[in-house]
N, C-alpha and C. Protein backbone atom coordinates (compact mmCIF):
# COMPACT_ATOMS: atom_id res chain seq x y z
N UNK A 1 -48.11 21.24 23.21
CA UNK A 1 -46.76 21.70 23.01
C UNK A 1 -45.74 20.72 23.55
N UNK A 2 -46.21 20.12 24.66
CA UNK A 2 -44.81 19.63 25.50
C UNK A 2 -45.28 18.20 24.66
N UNK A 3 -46.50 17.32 23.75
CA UNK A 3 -45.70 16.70 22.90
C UNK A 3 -45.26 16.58 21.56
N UNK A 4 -45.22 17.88 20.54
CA UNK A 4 -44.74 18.39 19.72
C UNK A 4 -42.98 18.60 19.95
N UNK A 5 -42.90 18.84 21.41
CA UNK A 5 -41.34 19.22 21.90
C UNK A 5 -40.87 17.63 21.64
N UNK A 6 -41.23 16.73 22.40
CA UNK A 6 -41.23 15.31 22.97
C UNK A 6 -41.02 14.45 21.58
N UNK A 7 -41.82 14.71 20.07
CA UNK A 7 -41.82 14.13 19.05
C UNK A 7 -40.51 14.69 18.71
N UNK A 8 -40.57 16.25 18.63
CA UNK A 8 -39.32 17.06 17.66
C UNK A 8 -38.09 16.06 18.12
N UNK A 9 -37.89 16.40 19.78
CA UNK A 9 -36.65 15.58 20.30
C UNK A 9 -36.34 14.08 19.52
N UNK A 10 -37.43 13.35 19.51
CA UNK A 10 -37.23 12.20 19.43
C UNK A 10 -36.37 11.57 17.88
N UNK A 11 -37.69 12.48 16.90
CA UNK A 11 -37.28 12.71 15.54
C UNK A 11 -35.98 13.02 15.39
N UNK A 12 -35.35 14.41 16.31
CA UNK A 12 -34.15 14.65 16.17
C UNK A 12 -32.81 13.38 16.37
N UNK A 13 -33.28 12.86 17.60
CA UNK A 13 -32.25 11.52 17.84
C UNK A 13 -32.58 10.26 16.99
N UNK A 14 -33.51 10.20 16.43
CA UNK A 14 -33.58 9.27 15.32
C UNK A 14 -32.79 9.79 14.26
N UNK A 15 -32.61 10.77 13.95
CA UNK A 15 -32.13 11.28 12.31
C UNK A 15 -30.33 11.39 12.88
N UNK A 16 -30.27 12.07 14.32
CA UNK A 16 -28.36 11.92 14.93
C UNK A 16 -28.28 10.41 14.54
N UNK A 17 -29.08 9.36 14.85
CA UNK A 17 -28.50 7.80 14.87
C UNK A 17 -28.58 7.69 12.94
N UNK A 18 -28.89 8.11 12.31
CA UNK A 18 -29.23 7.89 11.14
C UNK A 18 -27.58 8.35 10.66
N UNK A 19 -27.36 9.55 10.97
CA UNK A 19 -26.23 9.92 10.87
C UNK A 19 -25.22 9.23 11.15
N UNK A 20 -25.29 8.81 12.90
CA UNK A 20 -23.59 7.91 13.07
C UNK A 20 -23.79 6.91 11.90
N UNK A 21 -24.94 6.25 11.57
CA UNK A 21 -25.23 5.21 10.41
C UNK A 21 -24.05 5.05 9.37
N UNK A 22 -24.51 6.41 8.59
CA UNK A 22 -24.33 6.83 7.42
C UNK A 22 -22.62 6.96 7.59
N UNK A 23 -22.15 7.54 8.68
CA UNK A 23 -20.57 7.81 9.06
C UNK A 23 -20.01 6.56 9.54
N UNK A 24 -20.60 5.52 9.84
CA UNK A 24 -20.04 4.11 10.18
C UNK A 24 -19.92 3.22 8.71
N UNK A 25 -20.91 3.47 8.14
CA UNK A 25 -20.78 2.73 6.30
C UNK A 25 -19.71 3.70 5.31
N UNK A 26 -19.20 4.68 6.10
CA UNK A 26 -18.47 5.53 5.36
C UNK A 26 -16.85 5.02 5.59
N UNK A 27 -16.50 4.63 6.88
CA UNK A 27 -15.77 3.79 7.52
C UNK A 27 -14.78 2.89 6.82
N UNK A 28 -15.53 1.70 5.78
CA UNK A 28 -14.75 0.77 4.95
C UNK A 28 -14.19 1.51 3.93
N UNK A 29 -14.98 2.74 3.56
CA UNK A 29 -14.15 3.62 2.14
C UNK A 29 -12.59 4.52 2.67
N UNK A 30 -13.14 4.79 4.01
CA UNK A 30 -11.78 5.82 4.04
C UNK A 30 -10.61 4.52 4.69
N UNK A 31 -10.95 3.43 4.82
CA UNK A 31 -9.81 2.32 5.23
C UNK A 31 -9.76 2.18 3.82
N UNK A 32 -10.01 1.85 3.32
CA UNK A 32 -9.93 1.45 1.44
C UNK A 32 -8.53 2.20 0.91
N UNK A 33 -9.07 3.73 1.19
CA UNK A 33 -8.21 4.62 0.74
C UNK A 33 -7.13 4.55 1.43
N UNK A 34 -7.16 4.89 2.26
CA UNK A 34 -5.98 5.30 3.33
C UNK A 34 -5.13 3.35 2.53
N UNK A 35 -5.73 2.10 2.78
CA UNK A 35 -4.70 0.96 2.71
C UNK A 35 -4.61 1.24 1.22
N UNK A 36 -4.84 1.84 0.36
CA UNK A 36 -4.37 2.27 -1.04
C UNK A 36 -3.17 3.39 -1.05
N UNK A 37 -3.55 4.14 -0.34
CA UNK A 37 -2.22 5.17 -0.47
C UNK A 37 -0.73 4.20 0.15
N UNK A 38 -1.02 3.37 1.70
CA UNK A 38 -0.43 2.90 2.41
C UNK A 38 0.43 2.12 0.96
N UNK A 39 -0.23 0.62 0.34
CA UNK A 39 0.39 0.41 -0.31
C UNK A 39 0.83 0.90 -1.65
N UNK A 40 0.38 1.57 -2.27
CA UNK A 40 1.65 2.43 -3.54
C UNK A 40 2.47 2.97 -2.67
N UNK A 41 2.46 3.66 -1.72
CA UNK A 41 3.65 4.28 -0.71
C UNK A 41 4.75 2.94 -0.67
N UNK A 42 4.47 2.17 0.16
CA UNK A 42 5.46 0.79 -0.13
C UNK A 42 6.08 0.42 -1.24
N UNK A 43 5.21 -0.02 -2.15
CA UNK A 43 5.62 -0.32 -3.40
C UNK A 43 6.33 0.73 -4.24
N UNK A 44 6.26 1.77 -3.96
CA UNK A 44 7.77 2.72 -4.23
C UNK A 44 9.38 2.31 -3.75
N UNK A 45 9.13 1.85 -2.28
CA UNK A 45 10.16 1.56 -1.51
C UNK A 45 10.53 0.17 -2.42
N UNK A 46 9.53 -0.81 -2.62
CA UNK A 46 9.95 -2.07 -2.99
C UNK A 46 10.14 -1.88 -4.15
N UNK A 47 9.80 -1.19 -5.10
CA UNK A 47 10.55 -0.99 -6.34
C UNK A 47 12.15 -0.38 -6.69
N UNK A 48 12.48 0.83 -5.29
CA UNK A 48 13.42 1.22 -5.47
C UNK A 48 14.31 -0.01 -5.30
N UNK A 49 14.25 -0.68 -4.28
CA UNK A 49 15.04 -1.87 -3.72
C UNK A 49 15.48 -2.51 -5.10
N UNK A 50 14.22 -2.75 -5.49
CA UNK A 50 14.58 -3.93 -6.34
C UNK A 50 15.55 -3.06 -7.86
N UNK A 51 15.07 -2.21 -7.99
CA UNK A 51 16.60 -0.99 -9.22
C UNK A 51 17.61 -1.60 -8.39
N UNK A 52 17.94 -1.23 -7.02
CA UNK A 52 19.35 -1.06 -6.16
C UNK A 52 20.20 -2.59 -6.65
N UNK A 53 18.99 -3.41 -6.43
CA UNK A 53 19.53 -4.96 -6.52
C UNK A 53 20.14 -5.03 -7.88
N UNK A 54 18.99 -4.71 -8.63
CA UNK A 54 19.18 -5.43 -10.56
C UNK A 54 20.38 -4.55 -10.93
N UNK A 55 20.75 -3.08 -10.02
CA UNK A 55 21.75 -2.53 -10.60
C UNK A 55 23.25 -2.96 -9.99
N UNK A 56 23.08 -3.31 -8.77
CA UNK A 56 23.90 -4.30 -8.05
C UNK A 56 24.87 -5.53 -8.83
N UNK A 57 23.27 -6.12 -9.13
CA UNK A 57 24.04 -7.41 -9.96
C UNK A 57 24.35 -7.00 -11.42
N UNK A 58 24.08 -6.06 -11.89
CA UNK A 58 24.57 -6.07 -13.38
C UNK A 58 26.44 -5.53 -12.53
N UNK A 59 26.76 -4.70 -12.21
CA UNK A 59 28.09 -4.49 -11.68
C UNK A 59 28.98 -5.38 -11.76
N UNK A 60 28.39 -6.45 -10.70
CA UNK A 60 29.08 -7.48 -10.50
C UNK A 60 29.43 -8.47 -12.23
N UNK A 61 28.30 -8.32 -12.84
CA UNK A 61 28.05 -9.51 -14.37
C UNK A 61 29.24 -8.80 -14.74
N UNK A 62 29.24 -7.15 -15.15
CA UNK A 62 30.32 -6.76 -15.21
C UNK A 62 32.02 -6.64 -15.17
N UNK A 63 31.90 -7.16 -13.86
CA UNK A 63 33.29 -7.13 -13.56
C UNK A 63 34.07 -8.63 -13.82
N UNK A 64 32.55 -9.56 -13.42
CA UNK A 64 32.56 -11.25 -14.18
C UNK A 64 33.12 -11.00 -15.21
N UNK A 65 32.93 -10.14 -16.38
CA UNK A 65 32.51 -10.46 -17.83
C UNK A 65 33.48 -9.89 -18.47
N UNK A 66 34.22 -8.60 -17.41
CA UNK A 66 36.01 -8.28 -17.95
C UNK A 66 37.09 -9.14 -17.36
N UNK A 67 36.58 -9.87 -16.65
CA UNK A 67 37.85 -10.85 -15.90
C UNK A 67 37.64 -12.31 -16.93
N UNK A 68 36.36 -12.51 -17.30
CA UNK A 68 36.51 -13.46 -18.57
C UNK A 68 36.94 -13.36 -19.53
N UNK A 69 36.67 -11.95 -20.08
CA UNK A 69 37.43 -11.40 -21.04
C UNK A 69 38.79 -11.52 -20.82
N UNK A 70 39.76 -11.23 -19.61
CA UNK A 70 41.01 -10.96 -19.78
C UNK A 70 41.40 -12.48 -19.55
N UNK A 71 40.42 -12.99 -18.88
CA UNK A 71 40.92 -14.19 -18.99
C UNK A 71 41.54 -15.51 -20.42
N UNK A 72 40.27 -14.65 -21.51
CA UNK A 72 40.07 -15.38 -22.97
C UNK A 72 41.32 -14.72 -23.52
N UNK A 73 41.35 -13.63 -23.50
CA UNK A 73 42.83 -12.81 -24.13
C UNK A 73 44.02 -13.16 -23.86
N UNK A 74 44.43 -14.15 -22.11
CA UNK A 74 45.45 -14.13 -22.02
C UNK A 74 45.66 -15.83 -22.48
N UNK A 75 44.47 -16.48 -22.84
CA UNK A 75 44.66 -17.79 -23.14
C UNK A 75 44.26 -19.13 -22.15
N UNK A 76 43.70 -18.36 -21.14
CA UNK A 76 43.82 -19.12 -19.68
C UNK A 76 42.11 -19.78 -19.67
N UNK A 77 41.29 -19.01 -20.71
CA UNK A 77 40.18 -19.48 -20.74
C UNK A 77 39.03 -19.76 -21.77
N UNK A 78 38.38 -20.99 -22.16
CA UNK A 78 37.66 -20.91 -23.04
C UNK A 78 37.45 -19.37 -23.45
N UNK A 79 36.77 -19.61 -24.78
CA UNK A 79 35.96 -18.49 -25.16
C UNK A 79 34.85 -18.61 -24.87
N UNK A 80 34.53 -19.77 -24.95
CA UNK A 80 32.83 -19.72 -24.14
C UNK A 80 32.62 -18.88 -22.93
N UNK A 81 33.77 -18.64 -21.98
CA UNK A 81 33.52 -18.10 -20.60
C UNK A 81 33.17 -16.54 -21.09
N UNK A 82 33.69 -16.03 -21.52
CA UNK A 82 33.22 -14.27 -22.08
C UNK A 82 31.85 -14.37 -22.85
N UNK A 83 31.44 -15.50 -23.62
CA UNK A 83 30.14 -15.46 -24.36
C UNK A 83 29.48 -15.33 -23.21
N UNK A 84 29.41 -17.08 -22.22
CA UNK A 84 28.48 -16.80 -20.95
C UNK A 84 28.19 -15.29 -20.36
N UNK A 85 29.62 -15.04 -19.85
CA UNK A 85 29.60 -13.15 -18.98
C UNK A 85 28.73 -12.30 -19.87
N UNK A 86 29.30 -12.07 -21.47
CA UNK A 86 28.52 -11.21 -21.89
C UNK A 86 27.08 -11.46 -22.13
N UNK A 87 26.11 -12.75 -21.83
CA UNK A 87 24.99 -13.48 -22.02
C UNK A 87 24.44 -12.73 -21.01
N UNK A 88 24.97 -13.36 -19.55
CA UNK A 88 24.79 -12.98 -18.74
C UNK A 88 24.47 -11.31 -17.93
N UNK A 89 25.74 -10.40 -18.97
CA UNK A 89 25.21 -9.40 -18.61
C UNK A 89 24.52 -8.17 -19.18
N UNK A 90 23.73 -8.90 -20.60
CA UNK A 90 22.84 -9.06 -21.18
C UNK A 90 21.27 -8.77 -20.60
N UNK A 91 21.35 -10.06 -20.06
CA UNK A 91 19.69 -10.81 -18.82
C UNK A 91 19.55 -9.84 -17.62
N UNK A 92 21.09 -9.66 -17.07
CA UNK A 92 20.91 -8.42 -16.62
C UNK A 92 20.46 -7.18 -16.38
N UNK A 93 21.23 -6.60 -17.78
CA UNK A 93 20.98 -5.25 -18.03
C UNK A 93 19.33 -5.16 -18.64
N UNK A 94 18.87 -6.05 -19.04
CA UNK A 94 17.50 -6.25 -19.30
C UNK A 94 16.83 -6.01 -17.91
N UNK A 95 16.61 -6.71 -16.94
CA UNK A 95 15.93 -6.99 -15.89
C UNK A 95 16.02 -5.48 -14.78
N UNK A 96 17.25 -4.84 -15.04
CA UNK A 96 17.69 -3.48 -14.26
C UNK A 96 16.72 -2.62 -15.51
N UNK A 97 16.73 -2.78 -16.54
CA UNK A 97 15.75 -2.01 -17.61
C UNK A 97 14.18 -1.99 -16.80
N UNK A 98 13.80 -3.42 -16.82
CA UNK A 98 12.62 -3.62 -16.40
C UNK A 98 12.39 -3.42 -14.68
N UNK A 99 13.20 -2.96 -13.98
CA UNK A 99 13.44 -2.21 -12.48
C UNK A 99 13.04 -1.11 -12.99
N UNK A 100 13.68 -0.61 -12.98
CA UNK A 100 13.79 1.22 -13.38
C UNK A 100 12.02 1.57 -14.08
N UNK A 101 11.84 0.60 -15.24
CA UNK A 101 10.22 0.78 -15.57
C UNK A 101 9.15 0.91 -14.84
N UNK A 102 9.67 0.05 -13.63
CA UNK A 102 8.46 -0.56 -12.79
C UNK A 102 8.65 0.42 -11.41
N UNK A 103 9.52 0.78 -11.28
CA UNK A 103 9.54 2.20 -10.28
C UNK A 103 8.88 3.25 -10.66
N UNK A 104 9.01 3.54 -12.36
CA UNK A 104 8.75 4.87 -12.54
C UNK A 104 6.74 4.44 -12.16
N UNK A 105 6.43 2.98 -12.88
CA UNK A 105 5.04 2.72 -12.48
C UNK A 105 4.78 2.99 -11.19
N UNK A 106 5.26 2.68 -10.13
CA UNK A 106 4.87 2.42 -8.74
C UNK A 106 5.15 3.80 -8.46
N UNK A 107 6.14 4.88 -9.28
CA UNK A 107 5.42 6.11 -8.53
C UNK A 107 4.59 7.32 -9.13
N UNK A 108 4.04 6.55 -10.64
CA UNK A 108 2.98 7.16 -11.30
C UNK A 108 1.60 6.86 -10.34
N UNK A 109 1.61 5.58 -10.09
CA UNK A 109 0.50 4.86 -9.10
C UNK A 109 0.30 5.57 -7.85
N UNK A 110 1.29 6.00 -6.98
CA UNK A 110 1.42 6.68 -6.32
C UNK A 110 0.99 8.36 -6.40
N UNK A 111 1.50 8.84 -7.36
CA UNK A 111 0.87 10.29 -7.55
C UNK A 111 -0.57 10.05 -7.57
N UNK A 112 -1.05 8.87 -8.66
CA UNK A 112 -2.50 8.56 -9.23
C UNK A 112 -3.20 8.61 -7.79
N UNK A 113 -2.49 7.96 -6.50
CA UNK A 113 -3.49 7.74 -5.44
C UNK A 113 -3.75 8.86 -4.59
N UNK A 114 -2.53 9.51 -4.15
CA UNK A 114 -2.56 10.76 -3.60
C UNK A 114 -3.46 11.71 -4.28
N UNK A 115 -3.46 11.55 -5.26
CA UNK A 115 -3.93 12.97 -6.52
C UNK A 115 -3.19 14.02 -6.57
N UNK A 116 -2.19 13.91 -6.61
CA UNK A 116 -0.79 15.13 -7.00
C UNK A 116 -1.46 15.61 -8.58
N UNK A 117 -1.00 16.70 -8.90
CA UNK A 117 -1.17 16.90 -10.50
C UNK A 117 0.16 16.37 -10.98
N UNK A 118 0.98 15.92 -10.27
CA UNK A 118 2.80 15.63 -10.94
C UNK A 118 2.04 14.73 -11.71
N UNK A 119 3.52 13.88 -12.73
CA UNK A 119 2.46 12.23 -13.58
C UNK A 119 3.62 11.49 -12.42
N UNK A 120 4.98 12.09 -11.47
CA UNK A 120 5.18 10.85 -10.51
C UNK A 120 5.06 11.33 -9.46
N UNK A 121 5.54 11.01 -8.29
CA UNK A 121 5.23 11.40 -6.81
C UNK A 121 6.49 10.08 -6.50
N UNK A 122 7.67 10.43 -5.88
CA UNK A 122 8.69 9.90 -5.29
C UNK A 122 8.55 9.92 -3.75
N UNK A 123 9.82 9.43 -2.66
CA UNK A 123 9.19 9.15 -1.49
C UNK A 123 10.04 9.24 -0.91
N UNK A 124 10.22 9.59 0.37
CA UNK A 124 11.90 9.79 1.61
C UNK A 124 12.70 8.72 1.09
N UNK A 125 13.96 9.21 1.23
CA UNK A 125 15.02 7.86 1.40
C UNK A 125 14.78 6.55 1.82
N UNK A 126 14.17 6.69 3.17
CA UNK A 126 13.91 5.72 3.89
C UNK A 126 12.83 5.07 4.46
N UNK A 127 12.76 4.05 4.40
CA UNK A 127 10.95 4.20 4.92
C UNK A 127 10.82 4.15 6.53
N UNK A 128 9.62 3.89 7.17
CA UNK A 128 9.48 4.30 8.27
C UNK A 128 9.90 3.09 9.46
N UNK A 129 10.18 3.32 9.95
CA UNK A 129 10.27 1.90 11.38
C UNK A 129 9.17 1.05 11.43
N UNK A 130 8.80 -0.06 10.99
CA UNK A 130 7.67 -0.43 11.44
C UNK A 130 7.34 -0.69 13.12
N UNK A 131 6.09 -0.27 13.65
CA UNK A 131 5.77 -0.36 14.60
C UNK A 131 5.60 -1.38 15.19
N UNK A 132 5.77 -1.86 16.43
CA UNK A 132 5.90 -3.36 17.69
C UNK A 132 4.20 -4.30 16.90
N UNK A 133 4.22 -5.38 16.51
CA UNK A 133 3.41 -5.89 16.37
C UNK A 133 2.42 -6.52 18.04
N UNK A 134 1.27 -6.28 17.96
CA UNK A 134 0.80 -6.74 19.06
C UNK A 134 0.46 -8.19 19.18
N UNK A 135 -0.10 -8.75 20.30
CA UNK A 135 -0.19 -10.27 20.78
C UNK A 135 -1.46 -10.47 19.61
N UNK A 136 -1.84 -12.33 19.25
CA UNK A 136 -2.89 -12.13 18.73
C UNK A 136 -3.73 -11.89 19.22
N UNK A 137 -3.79 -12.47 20.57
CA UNK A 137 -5.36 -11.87 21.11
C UNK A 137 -5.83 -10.46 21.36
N UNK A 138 -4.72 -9.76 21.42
CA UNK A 138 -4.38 -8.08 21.03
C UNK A 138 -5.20 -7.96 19.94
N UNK A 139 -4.50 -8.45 18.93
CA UNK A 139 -5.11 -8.07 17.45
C UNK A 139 -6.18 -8.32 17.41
N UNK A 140 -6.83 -9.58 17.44
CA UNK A 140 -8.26 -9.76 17.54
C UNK A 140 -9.04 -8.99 18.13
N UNK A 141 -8.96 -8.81 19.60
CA UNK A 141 -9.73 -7.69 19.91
C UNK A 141 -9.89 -6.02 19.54
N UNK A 142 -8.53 -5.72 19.00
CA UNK A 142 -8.62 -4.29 18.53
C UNK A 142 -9.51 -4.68 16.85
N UNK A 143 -9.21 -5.82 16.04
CA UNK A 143 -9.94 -5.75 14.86
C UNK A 143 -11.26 -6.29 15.46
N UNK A 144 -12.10 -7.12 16.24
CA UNK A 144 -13.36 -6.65 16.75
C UNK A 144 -14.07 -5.14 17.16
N UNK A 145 -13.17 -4.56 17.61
CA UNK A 145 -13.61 -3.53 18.15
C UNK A 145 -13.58 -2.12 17.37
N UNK A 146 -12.95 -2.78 15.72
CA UNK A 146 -12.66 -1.54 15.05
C UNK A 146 -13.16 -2.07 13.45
N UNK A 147 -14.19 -3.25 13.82
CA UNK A 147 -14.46 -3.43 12.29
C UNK A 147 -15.50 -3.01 11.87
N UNK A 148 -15.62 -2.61 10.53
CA UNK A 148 -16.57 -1.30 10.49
C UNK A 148 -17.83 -2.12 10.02
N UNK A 149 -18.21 -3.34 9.95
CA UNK A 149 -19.45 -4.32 9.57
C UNK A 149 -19.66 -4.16 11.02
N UNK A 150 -19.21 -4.51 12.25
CA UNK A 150 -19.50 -4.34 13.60
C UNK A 150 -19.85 -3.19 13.83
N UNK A 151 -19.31 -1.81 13.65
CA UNK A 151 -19.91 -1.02 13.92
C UNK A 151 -20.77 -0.45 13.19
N UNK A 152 -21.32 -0.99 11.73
CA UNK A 152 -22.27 -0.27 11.12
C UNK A 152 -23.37 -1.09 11.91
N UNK A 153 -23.09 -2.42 12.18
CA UNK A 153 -24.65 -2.87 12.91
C UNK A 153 -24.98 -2.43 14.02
N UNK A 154 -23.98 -1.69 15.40
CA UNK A 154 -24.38 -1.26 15.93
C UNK A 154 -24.90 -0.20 15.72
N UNK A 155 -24.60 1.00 14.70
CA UNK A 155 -25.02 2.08 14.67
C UNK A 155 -26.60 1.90 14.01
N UNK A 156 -26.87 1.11 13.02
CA UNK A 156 -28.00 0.55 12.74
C UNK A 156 -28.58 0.48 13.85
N UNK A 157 -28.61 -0.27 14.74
CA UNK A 157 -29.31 -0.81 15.80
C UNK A 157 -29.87 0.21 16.77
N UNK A 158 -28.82 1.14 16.89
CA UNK A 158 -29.44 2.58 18.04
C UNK A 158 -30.10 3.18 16.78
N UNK A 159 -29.85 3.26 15.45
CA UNK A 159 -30.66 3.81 15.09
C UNK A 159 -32.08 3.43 15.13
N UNK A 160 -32.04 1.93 15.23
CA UNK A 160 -33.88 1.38 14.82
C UNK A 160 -34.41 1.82 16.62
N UNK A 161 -33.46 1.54 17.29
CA UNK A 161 -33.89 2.29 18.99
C UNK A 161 -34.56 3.51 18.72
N UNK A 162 -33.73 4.84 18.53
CA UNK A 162 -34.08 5.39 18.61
C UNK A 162 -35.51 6.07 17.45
N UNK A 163 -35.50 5.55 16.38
CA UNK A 163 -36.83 5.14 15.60
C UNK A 163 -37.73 5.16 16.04
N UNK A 164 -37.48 3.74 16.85
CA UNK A 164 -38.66 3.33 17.88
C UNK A 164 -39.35 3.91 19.29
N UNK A 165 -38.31 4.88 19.99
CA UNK A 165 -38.81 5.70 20.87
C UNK A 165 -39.46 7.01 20.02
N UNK A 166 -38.61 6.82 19.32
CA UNK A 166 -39.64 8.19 18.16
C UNK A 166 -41.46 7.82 17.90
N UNK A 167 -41.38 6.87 17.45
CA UNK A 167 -42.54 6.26 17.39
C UNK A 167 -43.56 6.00 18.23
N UNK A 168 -42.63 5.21 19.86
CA UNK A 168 -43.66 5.07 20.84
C UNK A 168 -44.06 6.66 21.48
């Protein structure tokens, strides 16, 4: 009995190490995910930016492109200068087209990652503070100590341990 108990135990802590195993190789998928949601989350923000901008500068082509105008009307300026403005705010209004497209993408992408049933998923006003970057030798040691190839070999390793006391 007492080594039927002695095997059971052992077997048992071989199959727990089998486990942290299996939950340490599981490790690179939920960083996967999680830096997938992380960036479509961003790339919402950087898409809105970039509408704010392209709609920014069409304004301005705008206001270029009636002051050329009044300028051509009152005689004070080629006509070429209103062709340019209206060229110009043309390339513009194109590029604020192709903003606005590429937002609505970045927050279809976004629903797609979360798994919302919406077809978009939009995002706060603002995005978040980014947090104090640490020293490199900071960094290095927290990404040693948190990389999941490092810790699947350790968990491997107590597992073949404990295997092996199973065995002896």
């Amino acid at each position: 009995e007492v080594f039927d108990f002695g095997r059971i135990a052992a077997e048992t802590a071989a199959a727990a190490a089998l486990v942290a195993v299996e939950r340490s190789r599981a490790t690179p998928v939920t960083l996967d995910v999680a830096f997938n949601v992380q960036e479509a989350y961003f790339a919402v923000f950087a898409a809105r930016s970039i509408v704010k901008a392209s709609e920014d500068a069409f304004e301005r082509a705008r206001v270029h492109g009636d002051l050329a105008a009044v300028g051509v009307h009152s005689g004070l300026r080629p006509p070429i200068e209103l062709t340019r403005a209206e060229s110009q705010l043309a390339k513009l209004d194109t590029g604020r087209i192709r903003a606005r497209g590429s937002l609505s993408t970045a927050e279809t992408v976004l629903a797609a990652v979360v798994g919302v049933p919406d077809p978009a998923l939009d995002v706060a006003s603002q995005p978040p503070a980014p947090a104090e970057m640490p020293s490199l030798n900071e960094a290095l040691a927290q990404a040693s100590a948190r990389d999941p190839r490092i810790l699947d070999a350790l968990a491997e390793l107590r597992a073949e341990a404990a295997r092996t006391r199973a065995i002896g």
